[in-house]
PDB file of N, CA and C in Angstrom:
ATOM      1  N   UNK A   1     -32.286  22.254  -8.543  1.00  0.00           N
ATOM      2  CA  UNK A   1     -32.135  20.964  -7.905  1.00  0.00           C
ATOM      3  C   UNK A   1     -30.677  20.770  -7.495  1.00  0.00           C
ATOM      4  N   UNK A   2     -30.335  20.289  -6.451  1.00  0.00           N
ATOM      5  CA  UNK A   2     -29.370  20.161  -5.891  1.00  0.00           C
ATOM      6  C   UNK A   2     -28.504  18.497  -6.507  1.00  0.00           C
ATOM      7  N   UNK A   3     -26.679  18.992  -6.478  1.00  0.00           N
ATOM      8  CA  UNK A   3     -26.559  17.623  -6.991  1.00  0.00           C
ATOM      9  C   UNK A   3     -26.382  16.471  -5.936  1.00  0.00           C
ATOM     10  N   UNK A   4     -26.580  15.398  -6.517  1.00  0.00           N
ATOM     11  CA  UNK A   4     -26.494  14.094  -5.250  1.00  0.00           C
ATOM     12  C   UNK A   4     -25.083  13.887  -5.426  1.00  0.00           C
ATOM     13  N   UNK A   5     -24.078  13.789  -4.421  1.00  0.00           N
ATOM     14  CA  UNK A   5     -22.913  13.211  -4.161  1.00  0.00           C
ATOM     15  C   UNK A   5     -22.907  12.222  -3.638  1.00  0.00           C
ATOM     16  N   UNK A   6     -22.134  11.024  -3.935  1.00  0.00           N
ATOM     17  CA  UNK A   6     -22.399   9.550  -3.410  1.00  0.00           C
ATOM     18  C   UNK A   6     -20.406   9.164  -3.206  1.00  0.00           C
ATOM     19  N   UNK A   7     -20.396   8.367  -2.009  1.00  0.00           N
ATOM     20  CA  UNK A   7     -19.198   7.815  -1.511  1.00  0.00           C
ATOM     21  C   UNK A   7     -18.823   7.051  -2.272  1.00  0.00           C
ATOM     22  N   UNK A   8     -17.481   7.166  -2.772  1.00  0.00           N
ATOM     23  CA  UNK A   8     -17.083   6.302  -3.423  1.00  0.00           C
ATOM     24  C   UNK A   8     -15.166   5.499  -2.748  1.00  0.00           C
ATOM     25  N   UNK A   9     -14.951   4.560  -3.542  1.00  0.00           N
ATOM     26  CA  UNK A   9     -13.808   4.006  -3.232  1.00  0.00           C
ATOM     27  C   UNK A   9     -12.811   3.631  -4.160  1.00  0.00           C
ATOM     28  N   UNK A  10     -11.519   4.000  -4.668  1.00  0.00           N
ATOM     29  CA  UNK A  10     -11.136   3.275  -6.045  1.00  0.00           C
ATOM     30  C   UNK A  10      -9.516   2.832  -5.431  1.00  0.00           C
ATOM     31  N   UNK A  11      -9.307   1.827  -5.527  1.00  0.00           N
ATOM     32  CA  UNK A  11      -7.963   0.937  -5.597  1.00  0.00           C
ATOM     33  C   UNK A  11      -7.209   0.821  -7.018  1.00  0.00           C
ATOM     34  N   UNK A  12      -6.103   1.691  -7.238  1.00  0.00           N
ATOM     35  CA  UNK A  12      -5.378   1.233  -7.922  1.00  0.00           C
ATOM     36  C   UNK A  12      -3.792   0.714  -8.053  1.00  0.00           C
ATOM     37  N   UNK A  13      -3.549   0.053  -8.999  1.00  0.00           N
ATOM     38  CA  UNK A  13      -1.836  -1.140  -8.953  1.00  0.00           C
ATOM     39  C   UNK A  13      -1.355  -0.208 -10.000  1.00  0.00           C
ATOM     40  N   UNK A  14      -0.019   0.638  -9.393  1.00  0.00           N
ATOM     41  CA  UNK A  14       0.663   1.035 -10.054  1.00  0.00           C
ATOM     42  C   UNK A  14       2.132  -0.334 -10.791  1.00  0.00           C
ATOM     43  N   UNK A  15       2.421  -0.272 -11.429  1.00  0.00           N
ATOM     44  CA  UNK A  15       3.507  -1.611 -12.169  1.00  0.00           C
ATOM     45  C   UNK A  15       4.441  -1.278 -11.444  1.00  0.00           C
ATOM     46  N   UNK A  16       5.245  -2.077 -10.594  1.00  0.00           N
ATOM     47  CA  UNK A  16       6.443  -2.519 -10.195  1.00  0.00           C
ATOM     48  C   UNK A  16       7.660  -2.046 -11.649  1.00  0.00           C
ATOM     49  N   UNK A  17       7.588  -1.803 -12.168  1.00  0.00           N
ATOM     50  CA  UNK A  17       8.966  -2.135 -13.432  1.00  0.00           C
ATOM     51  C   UNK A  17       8.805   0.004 -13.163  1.00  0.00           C
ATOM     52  N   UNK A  18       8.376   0.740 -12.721  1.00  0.00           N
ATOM     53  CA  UNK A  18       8.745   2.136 -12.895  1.00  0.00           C
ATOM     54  C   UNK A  18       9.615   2.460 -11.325  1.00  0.00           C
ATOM     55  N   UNK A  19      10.191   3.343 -11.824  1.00  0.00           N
ATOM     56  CA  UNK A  19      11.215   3.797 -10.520  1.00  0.00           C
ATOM     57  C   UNK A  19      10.216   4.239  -9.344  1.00  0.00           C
ATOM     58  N   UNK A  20      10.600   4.592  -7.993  1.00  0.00           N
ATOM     59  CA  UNK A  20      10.307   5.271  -7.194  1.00  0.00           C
ATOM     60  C   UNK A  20       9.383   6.205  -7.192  1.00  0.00           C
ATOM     61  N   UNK A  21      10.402   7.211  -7.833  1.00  0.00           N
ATOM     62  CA  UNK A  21      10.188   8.655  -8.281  1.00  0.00           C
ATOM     63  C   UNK A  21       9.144   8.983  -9.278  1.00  0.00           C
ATOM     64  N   UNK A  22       8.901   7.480 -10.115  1.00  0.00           N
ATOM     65  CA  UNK A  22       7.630   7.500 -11.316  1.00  0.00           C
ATOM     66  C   UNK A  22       6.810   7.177 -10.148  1.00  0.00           C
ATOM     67  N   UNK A  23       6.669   6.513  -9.427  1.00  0.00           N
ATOM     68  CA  UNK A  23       5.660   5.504  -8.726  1.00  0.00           C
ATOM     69  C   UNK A  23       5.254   6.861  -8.132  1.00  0.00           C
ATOM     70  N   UNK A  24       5.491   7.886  -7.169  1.00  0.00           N
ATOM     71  CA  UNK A  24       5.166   8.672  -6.492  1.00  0.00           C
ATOM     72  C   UNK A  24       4.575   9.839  -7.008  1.00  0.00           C
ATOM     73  N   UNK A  25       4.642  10.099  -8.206  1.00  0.00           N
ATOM     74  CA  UNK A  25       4.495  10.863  -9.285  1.00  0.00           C
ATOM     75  C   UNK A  25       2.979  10.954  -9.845  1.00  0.00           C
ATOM     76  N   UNK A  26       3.140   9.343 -10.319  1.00  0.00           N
ATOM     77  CA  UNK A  26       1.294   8.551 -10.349  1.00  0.00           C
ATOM     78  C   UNK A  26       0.624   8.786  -9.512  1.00  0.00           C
ATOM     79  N   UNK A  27       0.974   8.652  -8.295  1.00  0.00           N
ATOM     80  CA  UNK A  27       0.057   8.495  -6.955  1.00  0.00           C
ATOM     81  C   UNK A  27      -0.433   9.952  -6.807  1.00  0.00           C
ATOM     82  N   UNK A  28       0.410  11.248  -7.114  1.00  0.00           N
ATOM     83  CA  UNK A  28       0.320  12.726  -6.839  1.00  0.00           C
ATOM     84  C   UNK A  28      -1.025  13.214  -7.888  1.00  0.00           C
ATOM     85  N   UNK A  29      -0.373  12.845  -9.205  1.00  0.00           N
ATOM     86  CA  UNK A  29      -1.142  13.230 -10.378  1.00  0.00           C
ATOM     87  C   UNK A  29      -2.875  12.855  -9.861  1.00  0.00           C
ATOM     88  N   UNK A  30      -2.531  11.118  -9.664  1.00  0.00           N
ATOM     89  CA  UNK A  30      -4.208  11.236  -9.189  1.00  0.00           C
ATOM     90  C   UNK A  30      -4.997  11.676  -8.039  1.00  0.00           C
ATOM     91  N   UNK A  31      -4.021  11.640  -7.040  1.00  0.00           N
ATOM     92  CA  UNK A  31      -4.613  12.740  -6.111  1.00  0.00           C
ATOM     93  C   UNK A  31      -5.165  13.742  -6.539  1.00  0.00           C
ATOM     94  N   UNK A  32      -4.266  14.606  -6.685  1.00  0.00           N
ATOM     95  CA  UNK A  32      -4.443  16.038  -7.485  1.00  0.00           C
ATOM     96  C   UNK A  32      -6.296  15.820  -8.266  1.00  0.00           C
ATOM     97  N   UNK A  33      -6.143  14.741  -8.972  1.00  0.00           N
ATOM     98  CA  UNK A  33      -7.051  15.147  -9.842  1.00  0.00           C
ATOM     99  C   UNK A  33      -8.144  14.983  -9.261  1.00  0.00           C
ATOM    100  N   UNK A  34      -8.482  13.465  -8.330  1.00  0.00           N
ATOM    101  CA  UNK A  34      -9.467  13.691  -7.331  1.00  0.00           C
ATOM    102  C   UNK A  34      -9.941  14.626  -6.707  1.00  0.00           C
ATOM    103  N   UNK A  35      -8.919  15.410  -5.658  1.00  0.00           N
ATOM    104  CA  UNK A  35      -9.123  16.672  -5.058  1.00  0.00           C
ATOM    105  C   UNK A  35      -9.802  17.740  -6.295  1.00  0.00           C
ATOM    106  N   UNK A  36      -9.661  17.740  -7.482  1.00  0.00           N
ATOM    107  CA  UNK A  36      -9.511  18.977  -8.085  1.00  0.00           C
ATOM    108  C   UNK A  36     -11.337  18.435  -8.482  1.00  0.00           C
ATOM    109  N   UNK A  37     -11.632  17.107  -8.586  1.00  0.00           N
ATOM    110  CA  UNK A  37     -13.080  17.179  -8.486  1.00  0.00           C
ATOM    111  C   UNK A  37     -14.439  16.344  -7.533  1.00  0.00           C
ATOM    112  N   UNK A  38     -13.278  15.717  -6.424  1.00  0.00           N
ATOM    113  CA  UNK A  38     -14.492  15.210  -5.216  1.00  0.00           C
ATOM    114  C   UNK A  38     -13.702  15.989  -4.162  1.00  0.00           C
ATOM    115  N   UNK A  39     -14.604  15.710  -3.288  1.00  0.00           N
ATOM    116  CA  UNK A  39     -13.601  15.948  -1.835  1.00  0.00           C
ATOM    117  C   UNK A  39     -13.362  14.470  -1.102  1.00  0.00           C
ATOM    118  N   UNK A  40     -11.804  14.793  -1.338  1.00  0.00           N
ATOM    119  CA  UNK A  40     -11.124  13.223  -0.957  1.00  0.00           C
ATOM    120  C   UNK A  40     -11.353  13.367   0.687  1.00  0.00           C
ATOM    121  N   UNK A  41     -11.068  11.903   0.530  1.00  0.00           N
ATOM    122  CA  UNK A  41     -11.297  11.385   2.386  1.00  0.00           C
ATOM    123  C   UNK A  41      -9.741  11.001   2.673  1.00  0.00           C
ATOM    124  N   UNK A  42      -9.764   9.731   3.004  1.00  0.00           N
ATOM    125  CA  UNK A  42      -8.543   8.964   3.643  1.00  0.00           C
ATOM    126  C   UNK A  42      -7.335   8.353   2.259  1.00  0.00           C
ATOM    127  N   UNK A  43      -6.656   8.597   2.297  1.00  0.00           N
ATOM    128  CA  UNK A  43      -5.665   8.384   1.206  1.00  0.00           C
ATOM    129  C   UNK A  43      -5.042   7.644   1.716  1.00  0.00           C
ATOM    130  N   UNK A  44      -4.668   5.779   1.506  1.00  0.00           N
ATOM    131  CA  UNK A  44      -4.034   5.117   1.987  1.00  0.00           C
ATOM    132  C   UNK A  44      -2.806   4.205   1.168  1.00  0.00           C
ATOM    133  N   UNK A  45      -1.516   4.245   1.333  1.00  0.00           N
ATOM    134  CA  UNK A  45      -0.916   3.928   0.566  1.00  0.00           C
ATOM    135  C   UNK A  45      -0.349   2.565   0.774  1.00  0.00           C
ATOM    136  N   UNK A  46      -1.162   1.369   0.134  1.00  0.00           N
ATOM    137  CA  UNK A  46      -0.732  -0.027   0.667  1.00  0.00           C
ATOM    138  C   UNK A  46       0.717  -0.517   0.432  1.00  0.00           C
ATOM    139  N   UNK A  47       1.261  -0.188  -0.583  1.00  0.00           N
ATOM    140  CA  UNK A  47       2.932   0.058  -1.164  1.00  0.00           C
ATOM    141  C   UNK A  47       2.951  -1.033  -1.948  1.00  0.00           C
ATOM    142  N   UNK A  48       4.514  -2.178  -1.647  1.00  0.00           N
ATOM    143  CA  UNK A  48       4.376  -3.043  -3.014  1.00  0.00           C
ATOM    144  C   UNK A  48       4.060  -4.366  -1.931  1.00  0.00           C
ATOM    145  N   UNK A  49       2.985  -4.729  -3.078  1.00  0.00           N
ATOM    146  CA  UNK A  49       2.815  -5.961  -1.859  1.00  0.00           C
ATOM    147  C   UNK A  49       2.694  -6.891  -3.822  1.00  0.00           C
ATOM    148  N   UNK A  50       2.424  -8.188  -3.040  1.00  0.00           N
ATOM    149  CA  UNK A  50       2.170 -10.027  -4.538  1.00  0.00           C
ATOM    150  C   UNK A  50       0.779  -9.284  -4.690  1.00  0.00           C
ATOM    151  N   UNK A  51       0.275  -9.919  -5.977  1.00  0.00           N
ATOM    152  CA  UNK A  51      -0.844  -9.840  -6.904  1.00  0.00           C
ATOM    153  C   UNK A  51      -1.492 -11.393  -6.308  1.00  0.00           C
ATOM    154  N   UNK A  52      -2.351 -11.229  -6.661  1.00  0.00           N
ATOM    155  CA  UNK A  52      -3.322 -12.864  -6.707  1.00  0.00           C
ATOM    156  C   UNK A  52      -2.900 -13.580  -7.795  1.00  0.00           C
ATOM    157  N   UNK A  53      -2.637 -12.515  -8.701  1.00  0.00           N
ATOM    158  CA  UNK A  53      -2.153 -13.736  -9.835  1.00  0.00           C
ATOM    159  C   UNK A  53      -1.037 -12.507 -11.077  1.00  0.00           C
ATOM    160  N   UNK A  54      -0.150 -13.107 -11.898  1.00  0.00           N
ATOM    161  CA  UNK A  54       0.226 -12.180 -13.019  1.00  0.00           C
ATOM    162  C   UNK A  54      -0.471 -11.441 -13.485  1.00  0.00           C
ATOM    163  N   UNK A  55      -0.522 -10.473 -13.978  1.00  0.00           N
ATOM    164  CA  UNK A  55      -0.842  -9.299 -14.786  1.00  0.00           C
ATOM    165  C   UNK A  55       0.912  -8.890 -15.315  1.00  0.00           C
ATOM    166  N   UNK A  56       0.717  -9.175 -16.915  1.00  0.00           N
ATOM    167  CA  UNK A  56       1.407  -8.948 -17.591  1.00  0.00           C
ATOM    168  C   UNK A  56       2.606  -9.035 -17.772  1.00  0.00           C
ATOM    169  N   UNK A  57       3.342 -10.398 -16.792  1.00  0.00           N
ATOM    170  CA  UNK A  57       4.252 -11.445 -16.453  1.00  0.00           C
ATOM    171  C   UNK A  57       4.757 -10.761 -14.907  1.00  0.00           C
ATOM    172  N   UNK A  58       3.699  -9.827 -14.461  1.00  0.00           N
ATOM    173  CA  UNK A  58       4.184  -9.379 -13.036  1.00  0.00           C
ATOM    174  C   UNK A  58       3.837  -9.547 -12.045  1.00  0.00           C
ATOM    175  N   UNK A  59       4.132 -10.074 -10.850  1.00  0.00           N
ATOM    176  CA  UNK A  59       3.965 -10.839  -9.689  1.00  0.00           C
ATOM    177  C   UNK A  59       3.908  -9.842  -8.342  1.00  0.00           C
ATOM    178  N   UNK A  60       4.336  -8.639  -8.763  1.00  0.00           N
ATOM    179  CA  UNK A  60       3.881  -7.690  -7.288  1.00  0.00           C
ATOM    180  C   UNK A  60       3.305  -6.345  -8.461  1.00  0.00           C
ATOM    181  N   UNK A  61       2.933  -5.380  -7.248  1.00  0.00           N
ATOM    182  CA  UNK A  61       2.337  -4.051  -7.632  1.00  0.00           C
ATOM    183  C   UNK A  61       2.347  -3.167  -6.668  1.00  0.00           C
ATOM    184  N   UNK A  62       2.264  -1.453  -6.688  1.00  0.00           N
ATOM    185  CA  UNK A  62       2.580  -1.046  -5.811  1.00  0.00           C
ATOM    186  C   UNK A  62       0.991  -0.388  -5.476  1.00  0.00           C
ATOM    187  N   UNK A  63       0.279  -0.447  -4.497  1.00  0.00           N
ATOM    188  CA  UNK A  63      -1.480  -0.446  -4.177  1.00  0.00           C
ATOM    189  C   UNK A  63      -1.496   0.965  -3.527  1.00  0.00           C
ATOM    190  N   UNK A  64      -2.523   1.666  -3.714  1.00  0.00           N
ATOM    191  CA  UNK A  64      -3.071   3.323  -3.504  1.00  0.00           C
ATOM    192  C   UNK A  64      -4.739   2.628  -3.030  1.00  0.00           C
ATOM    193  N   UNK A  65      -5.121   3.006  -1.922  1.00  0.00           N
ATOM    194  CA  UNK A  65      -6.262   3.156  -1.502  1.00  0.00           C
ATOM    195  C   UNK A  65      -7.186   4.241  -1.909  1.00  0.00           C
ATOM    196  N   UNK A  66      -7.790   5.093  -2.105  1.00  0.00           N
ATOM    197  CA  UNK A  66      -8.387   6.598  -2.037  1.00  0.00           C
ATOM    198  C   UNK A  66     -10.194   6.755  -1.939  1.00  0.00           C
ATOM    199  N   UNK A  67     -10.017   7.281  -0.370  1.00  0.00           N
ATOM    200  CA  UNK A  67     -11.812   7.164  -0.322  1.00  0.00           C
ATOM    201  C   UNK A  67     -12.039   8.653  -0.798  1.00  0.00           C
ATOM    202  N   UNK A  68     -12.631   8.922  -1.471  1.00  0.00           N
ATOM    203  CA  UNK A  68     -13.231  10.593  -2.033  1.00  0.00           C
ATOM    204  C   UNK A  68     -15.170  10.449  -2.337  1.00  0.00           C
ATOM    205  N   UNK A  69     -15.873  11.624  -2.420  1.00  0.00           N
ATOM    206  CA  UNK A  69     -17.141  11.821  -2.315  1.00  0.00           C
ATOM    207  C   UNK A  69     -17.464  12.859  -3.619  1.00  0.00           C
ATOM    208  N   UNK A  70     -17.883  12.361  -4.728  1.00  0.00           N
ATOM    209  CA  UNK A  70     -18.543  13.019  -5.790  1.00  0.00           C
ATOM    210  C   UNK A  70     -19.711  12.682  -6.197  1.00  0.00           C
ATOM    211  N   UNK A  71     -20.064  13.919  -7.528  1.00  0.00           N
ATOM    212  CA  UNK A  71     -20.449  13.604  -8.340  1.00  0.00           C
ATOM    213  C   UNK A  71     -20.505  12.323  -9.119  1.00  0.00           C
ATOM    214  N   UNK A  72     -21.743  11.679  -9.491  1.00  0.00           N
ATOM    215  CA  UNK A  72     -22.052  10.667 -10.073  1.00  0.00           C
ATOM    216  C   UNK A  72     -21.249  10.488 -11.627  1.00  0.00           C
ATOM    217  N   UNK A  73     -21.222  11.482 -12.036  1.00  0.00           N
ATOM    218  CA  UNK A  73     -20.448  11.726 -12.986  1.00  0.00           C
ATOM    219  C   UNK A  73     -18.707  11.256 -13.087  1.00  0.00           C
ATOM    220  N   UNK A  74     -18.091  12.101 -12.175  1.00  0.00           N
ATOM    221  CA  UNK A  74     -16.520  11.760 -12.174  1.00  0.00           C
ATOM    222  C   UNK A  74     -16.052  10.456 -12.262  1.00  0.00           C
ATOM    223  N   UNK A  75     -16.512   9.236 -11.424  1.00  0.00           N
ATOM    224  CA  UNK A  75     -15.992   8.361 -11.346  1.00  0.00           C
ATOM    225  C   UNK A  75     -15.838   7.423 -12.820  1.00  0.00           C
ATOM    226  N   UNK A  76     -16.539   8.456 -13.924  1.00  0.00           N
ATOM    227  CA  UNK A  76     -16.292   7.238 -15.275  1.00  0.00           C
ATOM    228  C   UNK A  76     -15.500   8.170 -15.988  1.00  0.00           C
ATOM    229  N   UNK A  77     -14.916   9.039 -15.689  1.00  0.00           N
ATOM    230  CA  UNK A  77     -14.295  10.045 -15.917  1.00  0.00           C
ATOM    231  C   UNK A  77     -12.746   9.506 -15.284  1.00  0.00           C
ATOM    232  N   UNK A  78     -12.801   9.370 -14.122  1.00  0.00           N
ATOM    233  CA  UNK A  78     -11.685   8.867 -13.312  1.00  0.00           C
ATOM    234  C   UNK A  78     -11.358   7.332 -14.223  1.00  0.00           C
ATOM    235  N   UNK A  79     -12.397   6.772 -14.341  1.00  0.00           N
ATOM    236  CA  UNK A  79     -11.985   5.370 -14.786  1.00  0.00           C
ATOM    237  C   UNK A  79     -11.041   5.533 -16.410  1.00  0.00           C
ATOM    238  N   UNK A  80     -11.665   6.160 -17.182  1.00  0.00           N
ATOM    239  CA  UNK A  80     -11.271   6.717 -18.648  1.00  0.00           C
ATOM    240  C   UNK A  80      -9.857   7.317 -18.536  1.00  0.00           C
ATOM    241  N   UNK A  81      -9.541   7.960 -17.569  1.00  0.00           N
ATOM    242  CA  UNK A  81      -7.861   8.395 -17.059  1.00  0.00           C
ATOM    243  C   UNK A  81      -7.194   7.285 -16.589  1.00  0.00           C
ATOM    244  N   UNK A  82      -7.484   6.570 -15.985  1.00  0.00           N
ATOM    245  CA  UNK A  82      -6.789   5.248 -15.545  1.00  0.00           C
ATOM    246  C   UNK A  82      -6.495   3.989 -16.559  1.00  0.00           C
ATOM    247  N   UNK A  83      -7.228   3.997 -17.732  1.00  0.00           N
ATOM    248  CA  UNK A  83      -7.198   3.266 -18.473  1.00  0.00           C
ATOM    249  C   UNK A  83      -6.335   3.672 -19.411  1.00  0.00           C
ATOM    250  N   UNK A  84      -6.280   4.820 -19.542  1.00  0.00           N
ATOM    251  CA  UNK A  84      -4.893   5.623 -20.727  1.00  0.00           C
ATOM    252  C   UNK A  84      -3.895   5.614 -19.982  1.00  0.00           C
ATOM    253  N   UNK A  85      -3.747   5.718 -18.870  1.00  0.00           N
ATOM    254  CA  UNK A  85      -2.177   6.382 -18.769  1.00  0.00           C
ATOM    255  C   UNK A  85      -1.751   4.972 -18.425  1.00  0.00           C
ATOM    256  N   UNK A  86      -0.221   5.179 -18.586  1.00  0.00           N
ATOM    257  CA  UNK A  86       0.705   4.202 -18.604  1.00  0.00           C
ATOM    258  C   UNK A  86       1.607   4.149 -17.315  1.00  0.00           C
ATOM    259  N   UNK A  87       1.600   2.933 -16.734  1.00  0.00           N
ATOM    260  CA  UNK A  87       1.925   2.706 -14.962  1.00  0.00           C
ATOM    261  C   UNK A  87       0.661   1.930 -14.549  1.00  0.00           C
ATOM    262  N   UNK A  88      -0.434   2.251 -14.947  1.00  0.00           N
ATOM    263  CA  UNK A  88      -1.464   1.711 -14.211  1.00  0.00           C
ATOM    264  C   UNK A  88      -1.667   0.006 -14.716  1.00  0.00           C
ATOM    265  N   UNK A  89      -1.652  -0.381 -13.982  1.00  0.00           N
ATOM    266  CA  UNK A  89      -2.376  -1.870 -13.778  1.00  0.00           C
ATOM    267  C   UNK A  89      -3.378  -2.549 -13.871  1.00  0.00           C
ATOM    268  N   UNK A  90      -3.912  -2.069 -12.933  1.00  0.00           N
ATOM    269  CA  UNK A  90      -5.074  -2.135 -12.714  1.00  0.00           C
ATOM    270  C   UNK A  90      -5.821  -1.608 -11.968  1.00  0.00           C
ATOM    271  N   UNK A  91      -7.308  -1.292 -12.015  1.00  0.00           N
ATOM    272  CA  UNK A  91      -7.665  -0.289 -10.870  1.00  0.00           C
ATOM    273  C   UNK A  91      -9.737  -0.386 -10.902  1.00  0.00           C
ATOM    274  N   UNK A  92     -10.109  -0.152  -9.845  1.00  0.00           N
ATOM    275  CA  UNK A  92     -11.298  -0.137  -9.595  1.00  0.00           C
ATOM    276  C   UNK A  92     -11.519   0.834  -9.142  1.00  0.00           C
ATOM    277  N   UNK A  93     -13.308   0.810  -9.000  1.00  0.00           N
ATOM    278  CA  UNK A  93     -14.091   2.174  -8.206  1.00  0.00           C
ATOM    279  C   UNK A  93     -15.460   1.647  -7.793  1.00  0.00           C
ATOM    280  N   UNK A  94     -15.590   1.719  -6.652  1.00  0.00           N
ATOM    281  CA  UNK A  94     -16.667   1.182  -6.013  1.00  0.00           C
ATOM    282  C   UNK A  94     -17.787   2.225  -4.910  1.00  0.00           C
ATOM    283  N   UNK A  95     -18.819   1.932  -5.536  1.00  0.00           N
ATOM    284  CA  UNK A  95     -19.867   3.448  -4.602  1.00  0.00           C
ATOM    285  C   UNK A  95     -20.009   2.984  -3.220  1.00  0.00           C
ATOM    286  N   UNK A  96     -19.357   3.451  -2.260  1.00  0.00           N
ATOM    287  CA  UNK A  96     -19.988   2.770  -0.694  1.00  0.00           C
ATOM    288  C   UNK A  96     -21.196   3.229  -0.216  1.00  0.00           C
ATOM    289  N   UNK A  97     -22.219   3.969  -1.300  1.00  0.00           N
ATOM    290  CA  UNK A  97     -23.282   3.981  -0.517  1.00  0.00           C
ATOM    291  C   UNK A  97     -24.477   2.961  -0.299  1.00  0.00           C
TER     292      UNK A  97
END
């Protein structure tokens, strides 16, 4: 049986309080890891823009778009990495199919 791959979408807020050079670093790592298990689409980098509201007395964030196509599997996999590492903010994943 063949596996089903379904479109997906995940937005994440890297924290304003890390340098540049951290900020760009984050953004690589998760690339990387996407690529290494969907096949990514459009990688869009929104930069630092205001929050809707504080998260964790912070008022901007720096925003990563990333459309990629997997396994049903990865994306709670992806979520479980985003929740450990440190920089992240906040972040979603949404199936566009």
């Amino acid at each position: 049986m063949a596996k089903v791959k379904s479109k997906y979408e995940t937005i994440f807020i890297v924290s304003p309080k890390l340098d540049e050079e951290s900020t760009k670093a984050i953004v690589e790592r998760f690339k990387t890891l996407i690529e290494q298990n969907a096949e990514i689409g459009e990688v869009d980098e929104w930069g630092k823009r205001r929050l809707a509201y504080a998260i964790d007395d912070e008022r901007e964030g720096y925003y990563v778009l990333i459309n990629f196509t997997s396994d049903p599997s990865f994306p709670a996999e992806l979520d479980r990495i985003y929740k450990i590492t440190d920089g992240i903010m906040r972040s979603i994943i949404v199936c566009n199919d």
